[in-house]
PDB file of N, CA and C in Angstrom:
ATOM      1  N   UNK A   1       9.621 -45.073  20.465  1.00  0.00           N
ATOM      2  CA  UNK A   1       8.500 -45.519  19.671  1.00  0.00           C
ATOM      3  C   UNK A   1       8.198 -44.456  18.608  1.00  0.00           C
ATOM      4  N   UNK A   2       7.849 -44.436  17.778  1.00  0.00           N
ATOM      5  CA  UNK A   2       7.694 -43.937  15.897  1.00  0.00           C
ATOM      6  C   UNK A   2       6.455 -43.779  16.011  1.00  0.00           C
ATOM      7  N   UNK A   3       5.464 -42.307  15.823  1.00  0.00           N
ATOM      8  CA  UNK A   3       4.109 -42.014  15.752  1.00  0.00           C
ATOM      9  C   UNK A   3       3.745 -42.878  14.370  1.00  0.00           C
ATOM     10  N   UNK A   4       4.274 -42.983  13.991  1.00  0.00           N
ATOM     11  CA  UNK A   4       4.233 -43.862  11.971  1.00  0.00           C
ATOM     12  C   UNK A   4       4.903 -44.748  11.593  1.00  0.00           C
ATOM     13  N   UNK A   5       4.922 -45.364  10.525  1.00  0.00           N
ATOM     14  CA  UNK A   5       5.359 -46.486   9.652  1.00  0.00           C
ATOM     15  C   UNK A   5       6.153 -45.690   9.143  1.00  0.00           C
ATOM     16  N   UNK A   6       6.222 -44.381   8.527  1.00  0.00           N
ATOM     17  CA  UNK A   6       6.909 -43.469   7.783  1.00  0.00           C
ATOM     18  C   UNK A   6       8.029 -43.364   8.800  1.00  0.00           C
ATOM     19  N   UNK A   7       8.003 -42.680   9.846  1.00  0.00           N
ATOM     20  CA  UNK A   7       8.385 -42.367  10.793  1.00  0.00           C
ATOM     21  C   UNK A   7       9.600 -43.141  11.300  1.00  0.00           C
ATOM     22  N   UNK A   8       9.110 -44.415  11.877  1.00  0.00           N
ATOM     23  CA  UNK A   8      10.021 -45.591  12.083  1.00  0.00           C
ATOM     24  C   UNK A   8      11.215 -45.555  11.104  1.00  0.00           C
ATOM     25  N   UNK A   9      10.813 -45.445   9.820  1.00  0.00           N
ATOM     26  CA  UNK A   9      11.491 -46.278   8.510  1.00  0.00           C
ATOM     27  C   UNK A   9      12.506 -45.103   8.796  1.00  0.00           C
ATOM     28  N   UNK A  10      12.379 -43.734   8.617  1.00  0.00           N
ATOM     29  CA  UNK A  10      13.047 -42.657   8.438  1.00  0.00           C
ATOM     30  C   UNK A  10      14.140 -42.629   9.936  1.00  0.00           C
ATOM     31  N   UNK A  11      13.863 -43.195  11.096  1.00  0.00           N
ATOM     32  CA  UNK A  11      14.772 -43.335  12.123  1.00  0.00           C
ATOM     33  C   UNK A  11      15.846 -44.393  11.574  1.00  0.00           C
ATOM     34  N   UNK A  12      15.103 -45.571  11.367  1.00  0.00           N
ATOM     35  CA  UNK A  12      15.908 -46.371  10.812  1.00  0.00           C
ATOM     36  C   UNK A  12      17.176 -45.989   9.929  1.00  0.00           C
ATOM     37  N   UNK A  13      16.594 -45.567   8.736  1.00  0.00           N
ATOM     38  CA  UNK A  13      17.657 -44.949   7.891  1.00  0.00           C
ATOM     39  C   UNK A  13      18.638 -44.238   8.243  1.00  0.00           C
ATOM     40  N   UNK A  14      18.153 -43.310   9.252  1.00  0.00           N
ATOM     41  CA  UNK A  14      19.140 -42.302  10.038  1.00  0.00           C
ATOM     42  C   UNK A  14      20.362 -42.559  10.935  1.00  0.00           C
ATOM     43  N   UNK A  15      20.039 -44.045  11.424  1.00  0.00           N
ATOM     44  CA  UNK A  15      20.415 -45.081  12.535  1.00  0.00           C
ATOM     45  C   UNK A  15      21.497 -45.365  11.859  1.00  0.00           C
ATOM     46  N   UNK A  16      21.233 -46.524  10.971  1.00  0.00           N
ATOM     47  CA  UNK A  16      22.287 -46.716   9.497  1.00  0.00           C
ATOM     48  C   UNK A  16      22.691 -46.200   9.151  1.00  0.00           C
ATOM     49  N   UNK A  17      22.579 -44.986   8.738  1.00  0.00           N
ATOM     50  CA  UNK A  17      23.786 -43.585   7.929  1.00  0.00           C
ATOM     51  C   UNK A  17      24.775 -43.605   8.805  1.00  0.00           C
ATOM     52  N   UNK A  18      23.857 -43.145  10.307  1.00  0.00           N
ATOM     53  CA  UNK A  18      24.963 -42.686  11.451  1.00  0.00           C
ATOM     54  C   UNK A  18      25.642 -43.889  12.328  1.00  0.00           C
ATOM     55  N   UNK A  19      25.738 -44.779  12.078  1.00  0.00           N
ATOM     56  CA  UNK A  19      26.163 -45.782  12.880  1.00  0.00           C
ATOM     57  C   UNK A  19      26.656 -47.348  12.060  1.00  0.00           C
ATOM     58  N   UNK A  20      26.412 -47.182  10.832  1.00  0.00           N
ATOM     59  CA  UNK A  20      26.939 -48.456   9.813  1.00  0.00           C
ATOM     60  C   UNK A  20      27.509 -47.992   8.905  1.00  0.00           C
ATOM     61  N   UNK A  21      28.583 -46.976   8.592  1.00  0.00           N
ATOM     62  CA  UNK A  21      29.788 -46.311   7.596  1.00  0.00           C
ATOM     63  C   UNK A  21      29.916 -47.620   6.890  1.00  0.00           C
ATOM     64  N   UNK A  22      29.701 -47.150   5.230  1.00  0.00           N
ATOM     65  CA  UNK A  22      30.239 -48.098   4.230  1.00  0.00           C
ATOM     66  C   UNK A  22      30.746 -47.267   3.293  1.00  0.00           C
ATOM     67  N   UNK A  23      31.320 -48.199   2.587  1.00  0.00           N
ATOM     68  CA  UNK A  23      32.238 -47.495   1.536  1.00  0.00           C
ATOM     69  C   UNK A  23      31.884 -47.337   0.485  1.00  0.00           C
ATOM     70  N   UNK A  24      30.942 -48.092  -0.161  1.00  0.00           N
ATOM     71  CA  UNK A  24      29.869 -48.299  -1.213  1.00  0.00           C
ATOM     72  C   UNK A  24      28.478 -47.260  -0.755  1.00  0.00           C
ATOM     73  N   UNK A  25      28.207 -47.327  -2.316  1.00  0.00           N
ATOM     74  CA  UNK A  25      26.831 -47.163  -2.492  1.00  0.00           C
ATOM     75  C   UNK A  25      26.073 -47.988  -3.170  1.00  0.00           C
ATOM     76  N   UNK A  26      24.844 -48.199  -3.320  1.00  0.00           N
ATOM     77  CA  UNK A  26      23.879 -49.144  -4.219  1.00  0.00           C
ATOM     78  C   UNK A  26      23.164 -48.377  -4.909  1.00  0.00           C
ATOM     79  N   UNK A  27      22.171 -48.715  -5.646  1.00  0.00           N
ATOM     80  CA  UNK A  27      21.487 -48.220  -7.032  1.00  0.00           C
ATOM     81  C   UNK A  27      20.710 -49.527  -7.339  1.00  0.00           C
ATOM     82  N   UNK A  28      19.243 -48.695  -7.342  1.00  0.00           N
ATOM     83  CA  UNK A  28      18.393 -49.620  -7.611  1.00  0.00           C
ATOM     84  C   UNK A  28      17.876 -49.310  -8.518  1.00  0.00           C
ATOM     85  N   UNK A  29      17.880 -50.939  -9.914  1.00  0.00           N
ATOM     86  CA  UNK A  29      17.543 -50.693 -11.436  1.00  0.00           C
ATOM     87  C   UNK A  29      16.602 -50.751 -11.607  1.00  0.00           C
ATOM     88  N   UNK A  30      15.632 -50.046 -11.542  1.00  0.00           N
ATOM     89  CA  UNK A  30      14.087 -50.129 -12.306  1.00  0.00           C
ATOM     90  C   UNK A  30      13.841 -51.094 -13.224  1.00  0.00           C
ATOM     91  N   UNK A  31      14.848 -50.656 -15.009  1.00  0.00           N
ATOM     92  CA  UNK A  31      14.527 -51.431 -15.629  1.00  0.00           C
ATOM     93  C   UNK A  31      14.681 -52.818 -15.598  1.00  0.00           C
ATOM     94  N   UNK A  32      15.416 -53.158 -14.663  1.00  0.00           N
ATOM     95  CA  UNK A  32      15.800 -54.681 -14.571  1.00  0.00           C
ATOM     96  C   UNK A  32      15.536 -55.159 -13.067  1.00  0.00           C
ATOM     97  N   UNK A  33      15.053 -54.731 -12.376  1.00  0.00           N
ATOM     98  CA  UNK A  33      14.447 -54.574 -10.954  1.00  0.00           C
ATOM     99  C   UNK A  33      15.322 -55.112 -10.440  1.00  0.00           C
ATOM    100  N   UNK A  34      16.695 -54.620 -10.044  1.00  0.00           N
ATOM    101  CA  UNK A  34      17.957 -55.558  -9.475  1.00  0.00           C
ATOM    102  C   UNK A  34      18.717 -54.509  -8.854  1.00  0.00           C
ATOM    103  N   UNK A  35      19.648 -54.747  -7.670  1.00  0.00           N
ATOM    104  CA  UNK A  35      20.485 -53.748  -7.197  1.00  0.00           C
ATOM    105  C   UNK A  35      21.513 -53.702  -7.547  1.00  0.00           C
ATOM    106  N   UNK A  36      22.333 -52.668  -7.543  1.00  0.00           N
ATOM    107  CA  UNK A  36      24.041 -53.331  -8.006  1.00  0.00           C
ATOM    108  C   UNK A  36      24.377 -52.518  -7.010  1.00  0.00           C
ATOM    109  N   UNK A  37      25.495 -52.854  -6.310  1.00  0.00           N
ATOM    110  CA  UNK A  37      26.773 -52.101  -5.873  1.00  0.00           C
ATOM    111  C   UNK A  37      27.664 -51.615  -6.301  1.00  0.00           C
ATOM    112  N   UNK A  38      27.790 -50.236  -6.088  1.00  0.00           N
ATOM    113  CA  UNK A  38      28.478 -49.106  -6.684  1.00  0.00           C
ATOM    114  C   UNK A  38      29.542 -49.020  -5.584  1.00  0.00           C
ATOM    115  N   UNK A  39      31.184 -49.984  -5.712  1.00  0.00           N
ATOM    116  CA  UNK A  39      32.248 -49.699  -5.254  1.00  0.00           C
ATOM    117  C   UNK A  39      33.464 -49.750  -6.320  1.00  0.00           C
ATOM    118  N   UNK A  40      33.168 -49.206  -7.235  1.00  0.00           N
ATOM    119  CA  UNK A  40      34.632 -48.556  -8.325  1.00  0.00           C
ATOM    120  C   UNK A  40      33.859 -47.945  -9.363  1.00  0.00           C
ATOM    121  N   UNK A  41      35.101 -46.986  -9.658  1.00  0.00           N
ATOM    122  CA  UNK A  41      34.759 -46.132 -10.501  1.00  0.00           C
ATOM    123  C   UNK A  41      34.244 -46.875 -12.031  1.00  0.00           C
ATOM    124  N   UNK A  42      34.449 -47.601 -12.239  1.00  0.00           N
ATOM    125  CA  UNK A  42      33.444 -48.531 -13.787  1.00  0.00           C
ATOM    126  C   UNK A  42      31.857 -48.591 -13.408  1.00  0.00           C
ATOM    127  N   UNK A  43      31.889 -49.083 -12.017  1.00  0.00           N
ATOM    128  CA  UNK A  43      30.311 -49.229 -11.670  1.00  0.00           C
ATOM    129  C   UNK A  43      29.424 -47.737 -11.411  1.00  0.00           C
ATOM    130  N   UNK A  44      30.137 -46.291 -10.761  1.00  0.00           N
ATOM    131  CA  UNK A  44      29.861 -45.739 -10.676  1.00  0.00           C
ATOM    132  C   UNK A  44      29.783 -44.792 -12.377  1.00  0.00           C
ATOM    133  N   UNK A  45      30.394 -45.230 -13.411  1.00  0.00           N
ATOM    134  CA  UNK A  45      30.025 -44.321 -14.419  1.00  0.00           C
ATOM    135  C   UNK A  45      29.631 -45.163 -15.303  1.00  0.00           C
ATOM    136  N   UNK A  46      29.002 -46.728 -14.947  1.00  0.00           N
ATOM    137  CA  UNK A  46      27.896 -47.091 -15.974  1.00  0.00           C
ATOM    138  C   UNK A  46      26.986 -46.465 -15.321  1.00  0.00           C
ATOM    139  N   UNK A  47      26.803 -46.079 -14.185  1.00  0.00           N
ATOM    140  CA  UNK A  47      25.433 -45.279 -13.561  1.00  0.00           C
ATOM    141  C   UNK A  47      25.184 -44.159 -14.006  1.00  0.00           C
ATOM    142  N   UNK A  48      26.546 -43.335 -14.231  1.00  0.00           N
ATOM    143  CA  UNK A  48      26.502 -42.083 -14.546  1.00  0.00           C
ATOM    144  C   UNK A  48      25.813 -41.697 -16.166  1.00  0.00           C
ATOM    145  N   UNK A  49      26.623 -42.686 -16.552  1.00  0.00           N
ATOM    146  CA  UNK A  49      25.829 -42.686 -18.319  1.00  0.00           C
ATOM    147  C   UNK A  49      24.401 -42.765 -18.572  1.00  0.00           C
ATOM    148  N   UNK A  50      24.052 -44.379 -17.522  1.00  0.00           N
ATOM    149  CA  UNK A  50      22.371 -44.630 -17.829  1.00  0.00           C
ATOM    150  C   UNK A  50      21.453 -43.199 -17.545  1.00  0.00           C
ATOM    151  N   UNK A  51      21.739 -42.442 -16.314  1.00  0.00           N
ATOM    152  CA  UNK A  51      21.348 -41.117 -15.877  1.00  0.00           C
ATOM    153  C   UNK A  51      21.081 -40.373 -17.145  1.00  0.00           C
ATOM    154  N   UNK A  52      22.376 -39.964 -17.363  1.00  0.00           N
ATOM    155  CA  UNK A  52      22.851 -39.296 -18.926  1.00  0.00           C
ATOM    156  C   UNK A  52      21.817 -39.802 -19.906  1.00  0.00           C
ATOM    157  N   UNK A  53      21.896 -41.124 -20.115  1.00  0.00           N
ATOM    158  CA  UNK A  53      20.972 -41.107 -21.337  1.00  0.00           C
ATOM    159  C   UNK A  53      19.624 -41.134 -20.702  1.00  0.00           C
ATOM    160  N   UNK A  54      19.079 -41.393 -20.063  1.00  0.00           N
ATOM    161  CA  UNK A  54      17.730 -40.922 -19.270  1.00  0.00           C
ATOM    162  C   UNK A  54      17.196 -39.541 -19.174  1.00  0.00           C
ATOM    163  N   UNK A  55      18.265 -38.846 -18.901  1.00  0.00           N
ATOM    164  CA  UNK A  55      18.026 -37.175 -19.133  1.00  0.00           C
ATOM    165  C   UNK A  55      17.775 -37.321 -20.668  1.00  0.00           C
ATOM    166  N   UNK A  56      18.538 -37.319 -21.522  1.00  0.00           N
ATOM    167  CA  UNK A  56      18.435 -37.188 -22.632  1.00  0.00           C
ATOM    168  C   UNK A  56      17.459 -37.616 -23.535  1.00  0.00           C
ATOM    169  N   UNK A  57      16.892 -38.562 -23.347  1.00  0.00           N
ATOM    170  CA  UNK A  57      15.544 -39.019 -23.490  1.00  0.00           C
ATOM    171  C   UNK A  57      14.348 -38.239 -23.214  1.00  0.00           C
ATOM    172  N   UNK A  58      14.499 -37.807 -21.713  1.00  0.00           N
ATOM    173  CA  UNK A  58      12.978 -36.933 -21.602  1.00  0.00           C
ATOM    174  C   UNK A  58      13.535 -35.450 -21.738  1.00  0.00           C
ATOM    175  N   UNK A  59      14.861 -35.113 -22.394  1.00  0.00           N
ATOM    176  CA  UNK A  59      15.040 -33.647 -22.947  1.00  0.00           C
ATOM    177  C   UNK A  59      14.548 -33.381 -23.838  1.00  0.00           C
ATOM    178  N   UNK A  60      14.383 -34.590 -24.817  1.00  0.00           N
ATOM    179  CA  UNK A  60      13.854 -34.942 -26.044  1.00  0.00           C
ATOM    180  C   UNK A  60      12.492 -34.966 -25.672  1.00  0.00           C
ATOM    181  N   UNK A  61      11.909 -36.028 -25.010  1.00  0.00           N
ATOM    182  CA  UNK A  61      10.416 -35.980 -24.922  1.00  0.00           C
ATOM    183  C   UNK A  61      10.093 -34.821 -25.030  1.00  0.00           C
ATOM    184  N   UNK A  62      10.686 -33.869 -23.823  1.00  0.00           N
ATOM    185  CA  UNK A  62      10.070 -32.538 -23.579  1.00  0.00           C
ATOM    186  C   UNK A  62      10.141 -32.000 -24.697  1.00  0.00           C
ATOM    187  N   UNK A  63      11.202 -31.419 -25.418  1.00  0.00           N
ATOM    188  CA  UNK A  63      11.267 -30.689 -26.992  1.00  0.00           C
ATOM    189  C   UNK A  63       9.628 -31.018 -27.752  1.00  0.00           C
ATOM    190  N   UNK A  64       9.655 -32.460 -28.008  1.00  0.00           N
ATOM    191  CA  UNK A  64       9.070 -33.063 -29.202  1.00  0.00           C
ATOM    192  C   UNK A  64       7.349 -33.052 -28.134  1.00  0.00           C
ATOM    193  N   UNK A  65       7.207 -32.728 -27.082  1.00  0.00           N
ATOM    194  CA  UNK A  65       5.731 -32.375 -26.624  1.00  0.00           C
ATOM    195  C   UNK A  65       5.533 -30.767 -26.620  1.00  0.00           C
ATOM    196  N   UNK A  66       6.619 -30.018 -26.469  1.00  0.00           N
ATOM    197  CA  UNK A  66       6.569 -28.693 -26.944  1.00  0.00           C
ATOM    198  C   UNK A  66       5.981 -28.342 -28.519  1.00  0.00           C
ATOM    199  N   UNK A  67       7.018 -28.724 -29.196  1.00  0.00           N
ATOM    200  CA  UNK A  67       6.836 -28.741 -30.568  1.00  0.00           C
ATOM    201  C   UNK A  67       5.635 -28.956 -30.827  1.00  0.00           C
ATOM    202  N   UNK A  68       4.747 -29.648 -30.779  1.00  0.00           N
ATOM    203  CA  UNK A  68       3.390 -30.223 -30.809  1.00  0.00           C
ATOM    204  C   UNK A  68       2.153 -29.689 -30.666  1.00  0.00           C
ATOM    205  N   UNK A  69       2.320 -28.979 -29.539  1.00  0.00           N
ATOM    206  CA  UNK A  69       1.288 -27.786 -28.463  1.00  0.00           C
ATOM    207  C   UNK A  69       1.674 -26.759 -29.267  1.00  0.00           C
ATOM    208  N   UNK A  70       2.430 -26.390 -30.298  1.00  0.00           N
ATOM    209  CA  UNK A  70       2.225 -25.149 -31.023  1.00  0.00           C
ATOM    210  C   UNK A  70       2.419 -24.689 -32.037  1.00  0.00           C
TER     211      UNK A  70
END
């Protein structure tokens, strides 16, 4: 029995890691609120890019709120 809701969820997960081996990974899209499965390398480096340009975006934010403050 799980002192928590937190608790439970986090056994769970642990359960699954250690006892349901997959070969995939998933990725969940914010902007499009949808999952995809990440099993080949095309799916894994449109992920890698969106990341990429996501960093790059708030590298920028950050610069251009620096710039500003002084």
């Amino acid at each position: 029995m799980s002192e928590s809701f937190d608790a439970a969820r986090q056994q769970l997960r642990s359960y699954v890691a250690d006892q349901l081996p997959r070969k995939f990974e998933v990725w969940y899209d914010s902007n499009t609120q949808s999952i995809h499965v990440l099993d080949s390398m095309e799916q894994l480096e449109k992920v890698a890019n969106s990341v990429q340009s996501n960093l790059i975006r708030l590298e920028n934010g950050i610069r251009l709120l620096k710039l500003t403050k002084y």
